[in-house]
Protein backbone atom coordinates (compact mmCIF):
# COMPACT_ATOMS: atom_id res chain seq x y z
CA UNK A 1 0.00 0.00 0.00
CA UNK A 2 1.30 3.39 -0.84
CA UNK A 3 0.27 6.05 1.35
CA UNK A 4 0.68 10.02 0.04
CA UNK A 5 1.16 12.91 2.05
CA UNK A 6 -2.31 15.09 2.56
CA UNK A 7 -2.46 17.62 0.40
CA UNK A 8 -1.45 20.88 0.78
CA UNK A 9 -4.39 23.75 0.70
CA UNK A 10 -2.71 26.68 0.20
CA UNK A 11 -5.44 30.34 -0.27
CA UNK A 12 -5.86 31.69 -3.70
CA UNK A 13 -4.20 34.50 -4.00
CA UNK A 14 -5.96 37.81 -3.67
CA UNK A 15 -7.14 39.22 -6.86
CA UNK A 16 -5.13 42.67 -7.99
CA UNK A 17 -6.88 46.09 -7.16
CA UNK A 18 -8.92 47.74 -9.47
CA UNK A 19 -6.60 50.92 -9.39
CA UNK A 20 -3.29 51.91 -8.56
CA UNK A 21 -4.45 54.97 -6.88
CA UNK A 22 -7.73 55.98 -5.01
CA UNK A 23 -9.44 59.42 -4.19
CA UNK A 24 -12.74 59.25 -1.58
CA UNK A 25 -14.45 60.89 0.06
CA UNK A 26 -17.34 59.51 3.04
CA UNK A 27 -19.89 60.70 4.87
CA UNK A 28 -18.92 59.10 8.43
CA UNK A 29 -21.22 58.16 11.59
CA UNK A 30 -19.78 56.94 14.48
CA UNK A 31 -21.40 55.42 17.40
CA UNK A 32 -19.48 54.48 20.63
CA UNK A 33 -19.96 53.29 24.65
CA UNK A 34 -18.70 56.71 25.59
CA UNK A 35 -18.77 59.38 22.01
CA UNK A 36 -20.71 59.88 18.77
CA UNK A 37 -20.12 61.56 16.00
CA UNK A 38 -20.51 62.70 12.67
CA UNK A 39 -18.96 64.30 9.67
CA UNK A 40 -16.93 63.83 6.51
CA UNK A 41 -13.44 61.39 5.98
CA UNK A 42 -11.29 62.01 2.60
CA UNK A 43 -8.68 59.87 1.65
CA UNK A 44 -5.82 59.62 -1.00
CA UNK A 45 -4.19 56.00 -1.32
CA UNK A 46 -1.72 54.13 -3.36
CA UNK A 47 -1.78 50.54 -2.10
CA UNK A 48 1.58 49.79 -3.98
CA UNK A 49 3.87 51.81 -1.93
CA UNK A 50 1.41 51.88 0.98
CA UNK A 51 0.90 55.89 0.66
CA UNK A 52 -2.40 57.27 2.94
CA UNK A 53 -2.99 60.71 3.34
CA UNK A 54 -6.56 60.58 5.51
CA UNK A 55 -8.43 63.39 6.89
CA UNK A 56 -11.25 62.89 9.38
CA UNK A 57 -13.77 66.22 9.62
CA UNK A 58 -16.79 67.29 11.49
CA UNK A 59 -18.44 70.30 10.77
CA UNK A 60 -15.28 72.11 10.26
CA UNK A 61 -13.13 70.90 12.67
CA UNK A 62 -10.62 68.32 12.06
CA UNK A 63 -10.01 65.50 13.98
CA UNK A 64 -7.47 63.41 12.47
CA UNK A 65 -4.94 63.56 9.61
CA UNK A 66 -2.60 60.31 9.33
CA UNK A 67 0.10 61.08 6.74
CA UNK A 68 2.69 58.66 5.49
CA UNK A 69 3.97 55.24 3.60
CA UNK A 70 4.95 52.27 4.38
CA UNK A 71 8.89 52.97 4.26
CA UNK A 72 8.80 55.74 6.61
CA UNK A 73 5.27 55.14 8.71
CA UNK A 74 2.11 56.65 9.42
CA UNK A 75 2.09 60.29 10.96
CA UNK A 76 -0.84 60.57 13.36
CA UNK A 77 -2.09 63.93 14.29
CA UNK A 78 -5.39 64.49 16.63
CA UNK A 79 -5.14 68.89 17.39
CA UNK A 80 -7.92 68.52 19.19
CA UNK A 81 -5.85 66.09 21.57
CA UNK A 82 -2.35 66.94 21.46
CA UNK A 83 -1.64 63.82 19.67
CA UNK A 84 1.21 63.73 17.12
CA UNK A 85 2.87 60.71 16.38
CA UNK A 86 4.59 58.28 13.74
CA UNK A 87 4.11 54.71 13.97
CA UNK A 88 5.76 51.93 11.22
CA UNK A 89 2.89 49.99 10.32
CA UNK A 90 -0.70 51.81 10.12
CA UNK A 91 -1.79 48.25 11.77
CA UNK A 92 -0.64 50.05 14.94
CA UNK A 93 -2.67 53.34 14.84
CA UNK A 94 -5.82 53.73 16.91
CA UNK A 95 -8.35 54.83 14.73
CA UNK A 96 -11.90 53.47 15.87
CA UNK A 97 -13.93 55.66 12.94
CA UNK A 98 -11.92 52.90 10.19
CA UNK A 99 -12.11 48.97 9.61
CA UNK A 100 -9.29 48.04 11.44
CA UNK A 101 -6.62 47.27 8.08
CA UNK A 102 -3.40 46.23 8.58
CA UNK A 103 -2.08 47.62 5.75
CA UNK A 104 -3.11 50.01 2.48
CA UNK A 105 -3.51 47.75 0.68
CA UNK A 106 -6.35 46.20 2.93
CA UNK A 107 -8.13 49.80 3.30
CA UNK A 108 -8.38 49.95 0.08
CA UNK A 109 -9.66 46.09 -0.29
CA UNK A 110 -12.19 47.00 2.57
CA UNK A 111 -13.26 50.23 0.35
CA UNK A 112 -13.35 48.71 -2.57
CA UNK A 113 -14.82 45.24 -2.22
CA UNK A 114 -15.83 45.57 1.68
CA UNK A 115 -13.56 43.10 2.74
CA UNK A 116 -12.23 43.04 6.48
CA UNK A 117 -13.58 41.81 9.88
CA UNK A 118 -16.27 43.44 11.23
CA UNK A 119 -17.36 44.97 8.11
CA UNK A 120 -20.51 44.30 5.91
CA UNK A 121 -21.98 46.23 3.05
CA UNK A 122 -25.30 48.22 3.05
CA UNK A 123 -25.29 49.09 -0.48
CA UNK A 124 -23.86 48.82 -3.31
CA UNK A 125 -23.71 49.92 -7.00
CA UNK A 126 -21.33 49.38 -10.22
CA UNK A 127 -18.10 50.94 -8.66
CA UNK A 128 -18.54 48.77 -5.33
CA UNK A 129 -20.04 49.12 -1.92
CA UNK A 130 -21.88 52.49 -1.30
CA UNK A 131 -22.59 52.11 2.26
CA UNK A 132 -20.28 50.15 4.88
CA UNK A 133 -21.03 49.46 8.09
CA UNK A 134 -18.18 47.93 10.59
CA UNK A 135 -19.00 46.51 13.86
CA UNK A 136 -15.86 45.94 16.25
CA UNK A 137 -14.41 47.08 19.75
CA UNK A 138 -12.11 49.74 20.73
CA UNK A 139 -9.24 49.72 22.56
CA UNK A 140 -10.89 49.39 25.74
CA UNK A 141 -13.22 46.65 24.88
CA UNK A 142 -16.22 48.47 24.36
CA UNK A 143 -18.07 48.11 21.60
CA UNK A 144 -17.79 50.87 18.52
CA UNK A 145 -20.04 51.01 14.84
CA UNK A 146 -19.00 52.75 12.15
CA UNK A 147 -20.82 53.95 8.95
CA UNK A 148 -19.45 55.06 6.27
CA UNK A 149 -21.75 56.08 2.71
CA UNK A 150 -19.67 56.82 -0.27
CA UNK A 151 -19.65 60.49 -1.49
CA UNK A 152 -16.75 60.45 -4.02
CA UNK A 153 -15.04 57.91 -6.01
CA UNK A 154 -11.72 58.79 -8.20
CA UNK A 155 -10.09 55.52 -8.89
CA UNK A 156 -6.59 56.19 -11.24
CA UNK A 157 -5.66 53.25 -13.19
C-alpha cells in the first residue's frame, strides 16, 4: 500500500486592485460606549507603496490627519488632543472611525470590495459598496459602529 502525504491547501491568492491609486471621500457616523459623532473622511491611497494621506472632519473641525507610507510610517495627528505621532505599520494606529486594516492595501480592499472583519456592506452599485457598516471594539473593549456612505469615487488606473 502506498500512502501520500495530505495535500497541501494553500489560499488563492488575492485578486489585484482595481486601481493603482484611489481618491474618496465619506460621509462618516460613528457610534461608541462613551462618544458619537458625525462628519466627513477624505482619503488619497496608493496601495503599492502603501501611501495614505486621511483626513477625518466634522463640521469644520478636524479631527485626524494620518500622513505617510509604508517605508517611513504613518504620521498621526489628533489637534484637538495633542496627539502627534509616527508609527511603522498603520496596523498600529488607533483609529476606531476605520475597519481596522493592517495595511493600504487592505483599506483599500475594505473600500473597494468591503472586505475586512467586522465589516458588511449596506449598499452597493457598479463601482462597489456604497454604504459600509463595521461593527468591532475599541481599545478598551467596548463596543464601537461605524458607517461610512460613499460620497466620491476617483479611482486612477
Amino acid at each position: 500500500m502506498i500512502l501520500f502525504p495530505p495535500a497541501i491547501q494553500t489560499p488563492a491568492p488575492e485578486p489585484p486592485l482595481p486601481f493603482t491609486s484611489l481618491k474618496a471621500q465619506y460621509k462618516w457616523n460613528f457610534r461608541g460606549a462613551k462618544d458619537s459623532g458625525s462628519g466627513t473622511l477624505a482619503l488619497r491611497l496608493e496601495p503599492a507603496g502603501g501611501k495614505l494621506v486621511l483626513e477625518v472632519f466634522t463640521y469644520g473641525d478636524r479631527l485626524a490627519l494620518v500622513d505617510g507610507d509604508s517605508a517611513g510610517g504613518y504620521q498621526l495627528v489628533l489637534p484637538k488632543e495633542n496627539v502627534n505621532r509616527t508609527v511603522p505599520t498603520l496596523a498600529e494606529l488607533p483609529l476606531p472611525f476605520l475597519p481596522q486594516a493592517g495595511s493600504v492595501e487592505a483599506l483599500a480592499r475594505a473600500l473597494a470590495n468591503g472586505e475586512g472583519d467586522g465589516l458588511s456592506v449596506e449598499k452597493r452599485d457598479d463601482q462597489g459598496p456604497v454604504k459600509l457598516r463595521y461593527t468591532g471594539r475599541d481599545s478598551g473593549g467596548n463596543p464601537v459602529e461605524v458607517q461610512l456612505t460613499r460620497k466620491r469615487w476617483e479611482p486612477a488606473k
